[in-house]
PDB file of N, CA and C in Angstrom:
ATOM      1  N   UNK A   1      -7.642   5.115  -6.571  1.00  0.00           N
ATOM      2  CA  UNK A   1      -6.718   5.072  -5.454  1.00  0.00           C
ATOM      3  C   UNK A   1      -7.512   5.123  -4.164  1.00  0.00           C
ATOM      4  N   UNK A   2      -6.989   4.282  -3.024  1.00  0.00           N
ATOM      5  CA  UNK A   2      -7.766   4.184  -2.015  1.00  0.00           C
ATOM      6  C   UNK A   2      -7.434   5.779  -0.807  1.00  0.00           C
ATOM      7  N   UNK A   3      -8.628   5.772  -0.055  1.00  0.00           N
ATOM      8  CA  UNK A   3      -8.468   7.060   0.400  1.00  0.00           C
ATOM      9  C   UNK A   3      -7.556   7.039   1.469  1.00  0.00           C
ATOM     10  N   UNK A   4      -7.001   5.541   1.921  1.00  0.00           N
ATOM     11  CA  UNK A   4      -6.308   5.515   3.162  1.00  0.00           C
ATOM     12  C   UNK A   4      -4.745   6.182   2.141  1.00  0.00           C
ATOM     13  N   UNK A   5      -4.332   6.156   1.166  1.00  0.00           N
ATOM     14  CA  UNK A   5      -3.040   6.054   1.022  1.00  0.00           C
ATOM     15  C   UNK A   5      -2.822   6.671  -0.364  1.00  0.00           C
ATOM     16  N   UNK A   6      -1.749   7.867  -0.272  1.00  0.00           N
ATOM     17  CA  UNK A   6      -1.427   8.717  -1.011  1.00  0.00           C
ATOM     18  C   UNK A   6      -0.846   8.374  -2.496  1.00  0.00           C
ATOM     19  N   UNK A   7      -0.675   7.414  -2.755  1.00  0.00           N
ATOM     20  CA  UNK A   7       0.119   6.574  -3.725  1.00  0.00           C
ATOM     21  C   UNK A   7       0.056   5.158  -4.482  1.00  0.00           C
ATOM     22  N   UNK A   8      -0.304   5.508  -5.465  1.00  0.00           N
ATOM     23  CA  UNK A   8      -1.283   4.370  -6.181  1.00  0.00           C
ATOM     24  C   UNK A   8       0.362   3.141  -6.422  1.00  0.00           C
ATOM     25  N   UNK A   9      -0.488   1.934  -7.066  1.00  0.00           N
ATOM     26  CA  UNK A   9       0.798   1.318  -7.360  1.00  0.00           C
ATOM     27  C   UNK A   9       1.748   1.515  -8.244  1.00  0.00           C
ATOM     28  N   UNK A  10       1.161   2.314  -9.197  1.00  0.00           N
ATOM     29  CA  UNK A  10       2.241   2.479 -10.148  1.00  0.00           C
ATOM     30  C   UNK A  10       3.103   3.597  -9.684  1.00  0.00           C
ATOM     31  N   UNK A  11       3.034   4.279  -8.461  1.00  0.00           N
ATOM     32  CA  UNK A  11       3.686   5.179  -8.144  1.00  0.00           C
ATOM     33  C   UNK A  11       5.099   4.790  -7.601  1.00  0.00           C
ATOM     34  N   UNK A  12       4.513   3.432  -7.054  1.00  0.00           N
ATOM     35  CA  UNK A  12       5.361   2.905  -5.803  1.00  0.00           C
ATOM     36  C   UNK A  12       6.430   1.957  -6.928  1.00  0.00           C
ATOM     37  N   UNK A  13       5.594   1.152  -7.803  1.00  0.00           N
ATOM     38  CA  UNK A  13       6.763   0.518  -8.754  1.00  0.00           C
ATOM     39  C   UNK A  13       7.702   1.253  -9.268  1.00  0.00           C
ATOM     40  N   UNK A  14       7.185   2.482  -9.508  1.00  0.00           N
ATOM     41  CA  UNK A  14       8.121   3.299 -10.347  1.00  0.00           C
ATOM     42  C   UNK A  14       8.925   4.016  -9.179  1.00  0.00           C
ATOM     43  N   UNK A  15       9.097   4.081  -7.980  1.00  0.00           N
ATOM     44  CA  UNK A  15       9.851   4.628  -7.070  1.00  0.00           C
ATOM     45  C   UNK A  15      10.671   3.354  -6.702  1.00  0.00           C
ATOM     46  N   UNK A  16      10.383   1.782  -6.619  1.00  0.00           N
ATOM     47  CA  UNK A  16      11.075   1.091  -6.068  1.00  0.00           C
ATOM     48  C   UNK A  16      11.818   0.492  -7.178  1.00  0.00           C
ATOM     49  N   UNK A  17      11.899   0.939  -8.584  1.00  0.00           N
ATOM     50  CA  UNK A  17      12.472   0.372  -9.604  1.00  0.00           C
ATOM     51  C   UNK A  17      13.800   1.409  -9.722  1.00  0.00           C
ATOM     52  N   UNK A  18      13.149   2.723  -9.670  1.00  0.00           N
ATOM     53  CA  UNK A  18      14.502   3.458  -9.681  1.00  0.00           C
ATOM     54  C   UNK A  18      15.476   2.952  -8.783  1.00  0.00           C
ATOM     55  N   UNK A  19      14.884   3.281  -7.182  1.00  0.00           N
ATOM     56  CA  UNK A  19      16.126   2.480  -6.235  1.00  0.00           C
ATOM     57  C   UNK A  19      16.466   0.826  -7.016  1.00  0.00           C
ATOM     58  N   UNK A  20      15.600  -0.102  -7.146  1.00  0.00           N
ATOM     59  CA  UNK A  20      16.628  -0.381  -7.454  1.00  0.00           C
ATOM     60  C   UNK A  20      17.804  -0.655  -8.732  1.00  0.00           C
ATOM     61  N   UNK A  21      17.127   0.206  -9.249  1.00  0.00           N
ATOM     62  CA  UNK A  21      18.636   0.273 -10.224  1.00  0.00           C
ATOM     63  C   UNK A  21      19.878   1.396 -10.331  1.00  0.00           C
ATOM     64  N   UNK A  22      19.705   1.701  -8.675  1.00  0.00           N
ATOM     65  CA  UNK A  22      20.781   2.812  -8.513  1.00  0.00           C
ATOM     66  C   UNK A  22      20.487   4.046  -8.221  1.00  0.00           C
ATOM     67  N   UNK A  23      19.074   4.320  -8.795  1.00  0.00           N
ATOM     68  CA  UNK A  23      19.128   5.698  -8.266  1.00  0.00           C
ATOM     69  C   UNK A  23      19.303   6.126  -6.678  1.00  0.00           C
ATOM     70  N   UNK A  24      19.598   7.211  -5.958  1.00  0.00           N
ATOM     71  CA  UNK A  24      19.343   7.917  -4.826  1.00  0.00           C
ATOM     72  C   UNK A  24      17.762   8.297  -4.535  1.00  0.00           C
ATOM     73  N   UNK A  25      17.662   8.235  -3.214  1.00  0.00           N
ATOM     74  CA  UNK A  25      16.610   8.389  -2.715  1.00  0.00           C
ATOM     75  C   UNK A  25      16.490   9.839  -2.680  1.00  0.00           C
ATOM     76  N   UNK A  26      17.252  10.902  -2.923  1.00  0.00           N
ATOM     77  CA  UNK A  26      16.945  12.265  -2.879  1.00  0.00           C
ATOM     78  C   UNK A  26      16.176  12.512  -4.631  1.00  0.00           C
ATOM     79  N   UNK A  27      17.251  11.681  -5.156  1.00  0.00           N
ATOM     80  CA  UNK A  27      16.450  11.457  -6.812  1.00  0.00           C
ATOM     81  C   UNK A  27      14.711  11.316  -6.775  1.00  0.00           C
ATOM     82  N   UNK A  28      14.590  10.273  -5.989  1.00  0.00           N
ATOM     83  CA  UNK A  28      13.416   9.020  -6.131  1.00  0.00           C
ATOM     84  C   UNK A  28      12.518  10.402  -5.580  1.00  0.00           C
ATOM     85  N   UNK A  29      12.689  10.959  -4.499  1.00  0.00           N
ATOM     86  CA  UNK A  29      11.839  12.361  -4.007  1.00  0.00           C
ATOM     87  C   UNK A  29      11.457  13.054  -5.110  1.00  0.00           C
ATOM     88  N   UNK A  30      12.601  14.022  -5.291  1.00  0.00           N
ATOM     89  CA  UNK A  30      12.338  14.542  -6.208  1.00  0.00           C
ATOM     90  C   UNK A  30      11.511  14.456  -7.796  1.00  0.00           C
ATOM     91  N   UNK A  31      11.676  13.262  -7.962  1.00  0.00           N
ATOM     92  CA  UNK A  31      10.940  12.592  -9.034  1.00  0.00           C
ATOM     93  C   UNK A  31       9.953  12.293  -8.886  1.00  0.00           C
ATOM     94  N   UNK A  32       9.747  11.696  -7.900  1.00  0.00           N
ATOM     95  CA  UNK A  32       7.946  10.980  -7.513  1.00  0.00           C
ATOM     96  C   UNK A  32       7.507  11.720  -6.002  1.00  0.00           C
ATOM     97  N   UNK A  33       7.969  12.586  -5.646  1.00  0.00           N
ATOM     98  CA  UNK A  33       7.693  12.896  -4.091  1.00  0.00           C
ATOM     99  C   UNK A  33       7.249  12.048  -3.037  1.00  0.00           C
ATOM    100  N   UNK A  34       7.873  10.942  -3.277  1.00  0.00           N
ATOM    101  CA  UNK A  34       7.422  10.207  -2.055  1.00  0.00           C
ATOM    102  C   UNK A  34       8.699  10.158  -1.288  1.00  0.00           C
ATOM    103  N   UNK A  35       8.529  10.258   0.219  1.00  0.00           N
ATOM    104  CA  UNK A  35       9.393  10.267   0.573  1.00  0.00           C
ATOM    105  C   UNK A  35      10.513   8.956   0.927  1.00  0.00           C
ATOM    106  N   UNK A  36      11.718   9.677   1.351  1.00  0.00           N
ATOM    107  CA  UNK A  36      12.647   7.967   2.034  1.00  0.00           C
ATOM    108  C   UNK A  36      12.189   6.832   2.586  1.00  0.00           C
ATOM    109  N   UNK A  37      11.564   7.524   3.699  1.00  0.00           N
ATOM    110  CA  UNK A  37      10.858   6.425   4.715  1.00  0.00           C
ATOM    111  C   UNK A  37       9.557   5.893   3.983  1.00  0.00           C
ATOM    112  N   UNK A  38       8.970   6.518   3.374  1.00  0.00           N
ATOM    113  CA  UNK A  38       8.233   6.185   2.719  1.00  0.00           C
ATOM    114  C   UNK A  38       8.141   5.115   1.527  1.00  0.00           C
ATOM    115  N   UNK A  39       9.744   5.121   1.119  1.00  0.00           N
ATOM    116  CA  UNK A  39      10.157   4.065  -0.217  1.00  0.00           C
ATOM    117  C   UNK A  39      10.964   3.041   0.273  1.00  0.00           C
ATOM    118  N   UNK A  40      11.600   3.359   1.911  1.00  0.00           N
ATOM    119  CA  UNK A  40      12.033   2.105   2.856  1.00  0.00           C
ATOM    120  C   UNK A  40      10.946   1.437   2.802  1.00  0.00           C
ATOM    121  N   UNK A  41       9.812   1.855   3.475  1.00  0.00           N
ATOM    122  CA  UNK A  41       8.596   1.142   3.830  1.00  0.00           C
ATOM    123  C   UNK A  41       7.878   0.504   2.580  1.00  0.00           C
ATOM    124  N   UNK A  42       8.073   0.912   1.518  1.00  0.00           N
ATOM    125  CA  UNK A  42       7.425   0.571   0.255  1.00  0.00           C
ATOM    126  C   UNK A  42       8.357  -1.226   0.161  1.00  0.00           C
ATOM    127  N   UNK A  43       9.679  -0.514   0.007  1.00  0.00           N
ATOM    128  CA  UNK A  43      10.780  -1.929  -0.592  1.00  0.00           C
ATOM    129  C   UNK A  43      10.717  -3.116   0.810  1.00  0.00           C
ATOM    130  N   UNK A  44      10.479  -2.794   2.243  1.00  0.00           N
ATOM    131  CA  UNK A  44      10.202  -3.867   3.390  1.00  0.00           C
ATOM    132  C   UNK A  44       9.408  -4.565   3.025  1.00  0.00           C
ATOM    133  N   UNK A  45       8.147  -3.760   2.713  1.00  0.00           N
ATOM    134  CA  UNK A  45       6.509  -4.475   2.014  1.00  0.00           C
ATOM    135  C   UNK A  45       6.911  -5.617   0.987  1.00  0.00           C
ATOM    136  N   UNK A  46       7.560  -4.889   0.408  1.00  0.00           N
ATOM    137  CA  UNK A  46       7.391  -6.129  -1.363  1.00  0.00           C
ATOM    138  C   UNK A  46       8.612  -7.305  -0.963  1.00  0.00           C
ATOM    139  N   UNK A  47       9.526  -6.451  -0.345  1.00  0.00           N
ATOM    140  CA  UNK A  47       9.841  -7.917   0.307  1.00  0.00           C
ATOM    141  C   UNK A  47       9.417  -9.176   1.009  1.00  0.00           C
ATOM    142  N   UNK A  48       8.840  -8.349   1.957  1.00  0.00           N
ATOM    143  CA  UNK A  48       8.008  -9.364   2.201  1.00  0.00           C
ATOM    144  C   UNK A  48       6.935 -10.292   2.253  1.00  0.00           C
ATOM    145  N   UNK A  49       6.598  -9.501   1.142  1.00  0.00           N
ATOM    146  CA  UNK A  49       5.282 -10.509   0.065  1.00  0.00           C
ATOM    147  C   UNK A  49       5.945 -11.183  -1.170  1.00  0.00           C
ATOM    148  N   UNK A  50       7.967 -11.394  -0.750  1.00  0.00           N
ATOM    149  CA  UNK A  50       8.321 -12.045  -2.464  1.00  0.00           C
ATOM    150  C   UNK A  50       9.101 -11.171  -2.680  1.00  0.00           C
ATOM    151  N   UNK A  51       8.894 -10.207  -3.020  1.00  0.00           N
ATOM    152  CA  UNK A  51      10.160  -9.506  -4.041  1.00  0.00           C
ATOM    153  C   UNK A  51      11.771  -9.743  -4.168  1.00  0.00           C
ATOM    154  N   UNK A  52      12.256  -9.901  -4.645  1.00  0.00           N
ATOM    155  CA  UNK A  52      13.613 -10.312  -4.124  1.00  0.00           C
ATOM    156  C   UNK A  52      14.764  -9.370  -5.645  1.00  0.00           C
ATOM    157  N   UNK A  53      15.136  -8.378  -5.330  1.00  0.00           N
ATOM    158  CA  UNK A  53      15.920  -7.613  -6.093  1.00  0.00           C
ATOM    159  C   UNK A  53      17.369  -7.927  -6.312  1.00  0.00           C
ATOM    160  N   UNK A  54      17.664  -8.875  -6.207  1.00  0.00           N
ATOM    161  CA  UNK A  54      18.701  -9.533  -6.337  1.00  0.00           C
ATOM    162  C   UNK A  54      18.453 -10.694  -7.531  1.00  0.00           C
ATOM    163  N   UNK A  55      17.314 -11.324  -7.473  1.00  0.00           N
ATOM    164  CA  UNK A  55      16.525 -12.554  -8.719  1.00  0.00           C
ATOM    165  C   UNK A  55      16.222 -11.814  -9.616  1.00  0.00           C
ATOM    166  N   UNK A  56      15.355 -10.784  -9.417  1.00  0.00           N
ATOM    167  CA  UNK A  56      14.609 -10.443 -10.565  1.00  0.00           C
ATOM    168  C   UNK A  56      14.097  -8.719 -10.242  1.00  0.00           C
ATOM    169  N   UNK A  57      14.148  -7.870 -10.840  1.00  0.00           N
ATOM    170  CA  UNK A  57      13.952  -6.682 -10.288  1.00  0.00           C
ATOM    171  C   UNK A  57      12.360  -6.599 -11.044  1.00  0.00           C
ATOM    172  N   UNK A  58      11.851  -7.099 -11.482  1.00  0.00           N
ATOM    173  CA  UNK A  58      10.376  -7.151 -12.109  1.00  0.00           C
ATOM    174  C   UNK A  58       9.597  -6.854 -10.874  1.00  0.00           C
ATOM    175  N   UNK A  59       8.784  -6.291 -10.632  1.00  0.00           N
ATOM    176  CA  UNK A  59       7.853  -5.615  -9.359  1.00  0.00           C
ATOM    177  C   UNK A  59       6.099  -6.485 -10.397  1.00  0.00           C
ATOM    178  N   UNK A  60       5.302  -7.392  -9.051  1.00  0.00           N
ATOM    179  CA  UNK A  60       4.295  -7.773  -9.406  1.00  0.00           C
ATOM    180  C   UNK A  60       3.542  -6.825  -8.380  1.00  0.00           C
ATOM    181  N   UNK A  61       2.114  -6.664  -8.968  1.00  0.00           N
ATOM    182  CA  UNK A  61       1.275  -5.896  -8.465  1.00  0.00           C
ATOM    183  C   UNK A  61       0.735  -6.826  -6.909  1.00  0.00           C
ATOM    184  N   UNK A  62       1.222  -7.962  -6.609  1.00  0.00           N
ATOM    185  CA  UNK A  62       0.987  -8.494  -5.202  1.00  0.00           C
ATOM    186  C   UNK A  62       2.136  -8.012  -4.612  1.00  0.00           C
ATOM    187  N   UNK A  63       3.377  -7.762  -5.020  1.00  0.00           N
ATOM    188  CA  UNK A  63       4.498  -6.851  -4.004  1.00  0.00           C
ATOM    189  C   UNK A  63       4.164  -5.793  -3.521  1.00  0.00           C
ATOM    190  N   UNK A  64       3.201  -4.903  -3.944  1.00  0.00           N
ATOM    191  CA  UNK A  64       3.133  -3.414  -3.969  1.00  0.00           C
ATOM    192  C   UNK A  64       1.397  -3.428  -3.600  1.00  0.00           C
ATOM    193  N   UNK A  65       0.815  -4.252  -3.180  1.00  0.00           N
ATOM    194  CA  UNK A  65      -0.587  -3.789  -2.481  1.00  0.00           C
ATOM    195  C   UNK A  65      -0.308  -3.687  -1.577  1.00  0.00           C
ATOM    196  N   UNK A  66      -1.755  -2.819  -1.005  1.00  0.00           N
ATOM    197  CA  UNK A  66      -1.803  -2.543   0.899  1.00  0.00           C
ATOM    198  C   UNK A  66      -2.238  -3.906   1.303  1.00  0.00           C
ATOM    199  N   UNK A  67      -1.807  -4.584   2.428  1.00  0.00           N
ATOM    200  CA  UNK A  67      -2.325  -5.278   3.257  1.00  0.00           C
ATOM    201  C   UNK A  67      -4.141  -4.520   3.957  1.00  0.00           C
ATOM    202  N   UNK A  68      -4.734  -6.076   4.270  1.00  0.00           N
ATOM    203  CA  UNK A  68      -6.220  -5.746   4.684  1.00  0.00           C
ATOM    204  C   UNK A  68      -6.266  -4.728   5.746  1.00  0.00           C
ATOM    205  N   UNK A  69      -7.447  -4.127   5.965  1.00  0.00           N
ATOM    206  CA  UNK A  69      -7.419  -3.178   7.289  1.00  0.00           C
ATOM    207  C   UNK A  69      -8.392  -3.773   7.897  1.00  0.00           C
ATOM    208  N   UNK A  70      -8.339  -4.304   8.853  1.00  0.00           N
ATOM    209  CA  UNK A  70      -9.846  -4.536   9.459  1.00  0.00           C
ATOM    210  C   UNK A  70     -10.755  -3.790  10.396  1.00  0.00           C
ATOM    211  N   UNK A  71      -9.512  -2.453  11.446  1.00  0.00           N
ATOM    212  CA  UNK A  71     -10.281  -1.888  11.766  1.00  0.00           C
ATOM    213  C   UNK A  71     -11.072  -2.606  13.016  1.00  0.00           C
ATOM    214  N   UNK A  72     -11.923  -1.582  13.755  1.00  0.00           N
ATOM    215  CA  UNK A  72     -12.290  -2.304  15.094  1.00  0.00           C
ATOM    216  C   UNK A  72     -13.677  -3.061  14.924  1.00  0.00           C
ATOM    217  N   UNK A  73     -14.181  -3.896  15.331  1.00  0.00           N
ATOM    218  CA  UNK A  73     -14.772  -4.693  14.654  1.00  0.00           C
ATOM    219  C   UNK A  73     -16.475  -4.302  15.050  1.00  0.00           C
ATOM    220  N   UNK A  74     -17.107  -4.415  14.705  1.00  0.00           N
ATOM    221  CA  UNK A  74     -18.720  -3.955  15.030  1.00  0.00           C
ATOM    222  C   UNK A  74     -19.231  -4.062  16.264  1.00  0.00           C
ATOM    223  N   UNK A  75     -19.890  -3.590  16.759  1.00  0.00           N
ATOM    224  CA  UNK A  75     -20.567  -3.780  18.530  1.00  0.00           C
ATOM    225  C   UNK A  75     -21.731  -4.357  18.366  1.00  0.00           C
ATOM    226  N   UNK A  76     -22.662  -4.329  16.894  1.00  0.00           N
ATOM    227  CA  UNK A  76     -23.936  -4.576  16.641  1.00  0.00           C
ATOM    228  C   UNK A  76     -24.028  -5.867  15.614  1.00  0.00           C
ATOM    229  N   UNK A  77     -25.035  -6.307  15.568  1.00  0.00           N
ATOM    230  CA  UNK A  77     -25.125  -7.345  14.782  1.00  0.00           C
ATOM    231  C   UNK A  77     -26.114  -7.213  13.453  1.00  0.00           C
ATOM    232  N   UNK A  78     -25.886  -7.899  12.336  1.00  0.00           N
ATOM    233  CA  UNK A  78     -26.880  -7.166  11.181  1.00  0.00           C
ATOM    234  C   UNK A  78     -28.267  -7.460  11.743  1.00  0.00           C
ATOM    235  N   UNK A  79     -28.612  -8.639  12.408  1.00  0.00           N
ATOM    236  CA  UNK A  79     -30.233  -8.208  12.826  1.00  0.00           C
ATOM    237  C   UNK A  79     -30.541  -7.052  13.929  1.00  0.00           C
ATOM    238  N   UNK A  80     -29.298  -6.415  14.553  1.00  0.00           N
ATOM    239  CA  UNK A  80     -29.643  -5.861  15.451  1.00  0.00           C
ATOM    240  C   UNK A  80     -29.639  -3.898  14.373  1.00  0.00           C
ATOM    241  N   UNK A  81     -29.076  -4.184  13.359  1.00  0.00           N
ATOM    242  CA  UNK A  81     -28.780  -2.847  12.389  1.00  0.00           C
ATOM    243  C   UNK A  81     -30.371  -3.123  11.823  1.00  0.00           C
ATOM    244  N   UNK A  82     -30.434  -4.056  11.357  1.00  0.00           N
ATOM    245  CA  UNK A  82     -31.682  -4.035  10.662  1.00  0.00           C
ATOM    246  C   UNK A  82     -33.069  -4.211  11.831  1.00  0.00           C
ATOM    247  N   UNK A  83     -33.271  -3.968  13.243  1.00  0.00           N
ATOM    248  CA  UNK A  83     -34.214  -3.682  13.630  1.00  0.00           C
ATOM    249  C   UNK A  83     -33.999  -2.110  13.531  1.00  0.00           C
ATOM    250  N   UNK A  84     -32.874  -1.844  14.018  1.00  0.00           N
ATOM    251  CA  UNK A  84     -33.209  -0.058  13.946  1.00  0.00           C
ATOM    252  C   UNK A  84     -33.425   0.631  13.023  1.00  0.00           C
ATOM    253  N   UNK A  85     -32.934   0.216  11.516  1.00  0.00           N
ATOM    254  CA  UNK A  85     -33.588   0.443  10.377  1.00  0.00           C
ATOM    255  C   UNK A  85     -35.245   0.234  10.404  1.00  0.00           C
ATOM    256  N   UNK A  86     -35.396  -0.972  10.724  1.00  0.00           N
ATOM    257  CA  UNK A  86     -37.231  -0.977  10.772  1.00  0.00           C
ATOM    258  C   UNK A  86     -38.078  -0.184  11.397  1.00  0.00           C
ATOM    259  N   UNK A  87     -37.214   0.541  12.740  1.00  0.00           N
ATOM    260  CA  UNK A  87     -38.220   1.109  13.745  1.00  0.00           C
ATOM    261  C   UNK A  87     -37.616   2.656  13.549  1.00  0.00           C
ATOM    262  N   UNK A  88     -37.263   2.817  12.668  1.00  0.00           N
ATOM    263  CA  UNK A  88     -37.041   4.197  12.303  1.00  0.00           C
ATOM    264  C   UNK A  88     -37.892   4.540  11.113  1.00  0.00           C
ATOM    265  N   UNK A  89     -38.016   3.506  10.243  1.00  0.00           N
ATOM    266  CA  UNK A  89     -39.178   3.737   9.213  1.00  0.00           C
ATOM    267  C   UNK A  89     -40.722   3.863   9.862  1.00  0.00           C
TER     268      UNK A  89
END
């Protein structure tokens, strides 16, 4: 499991399968502790990579990944990492 995020995928399939086959979200807590907003935000995601719970309630492991992080992007360049590596040796 990645360190950005509390909840592997099988956590999240198994929270967005209960909703949708009826269960309550006080259920889905209690059962998997993830929270509401947390299983809103789960079922927005897989929607919008596909999921469609109305076709098919089958959850693919591309519904339920994290999107990339990229994060702020480098100030340095690898020859400029690898001189300061050299002149530190």
């Amino acid at each position: 499991m990645s360190s950005q995020n509390r909840y592997d995928i099988a956590q999240r399939a198994q929270a967005l399968t209960l909703l949708v086959i009826g269960a309550t979200y006080d259920y889905i807590t209690t059962q998997t502790s993830i929270s509401k907003r947390q299983i809103q935000y789960y079922l927005a995601t897989a929607k919008s990579q596909g999921f469609d719970p109305t076709v098919s309630i089958i959850l693919k492991e591309e519904y339920l990944k994290d999107g990339i992080r990229t994060g702020r992007p480098k100030k340095t360049s690898l020859e400029q990492e690898e001189a300061i590596i050299t002149s530190i040796k």
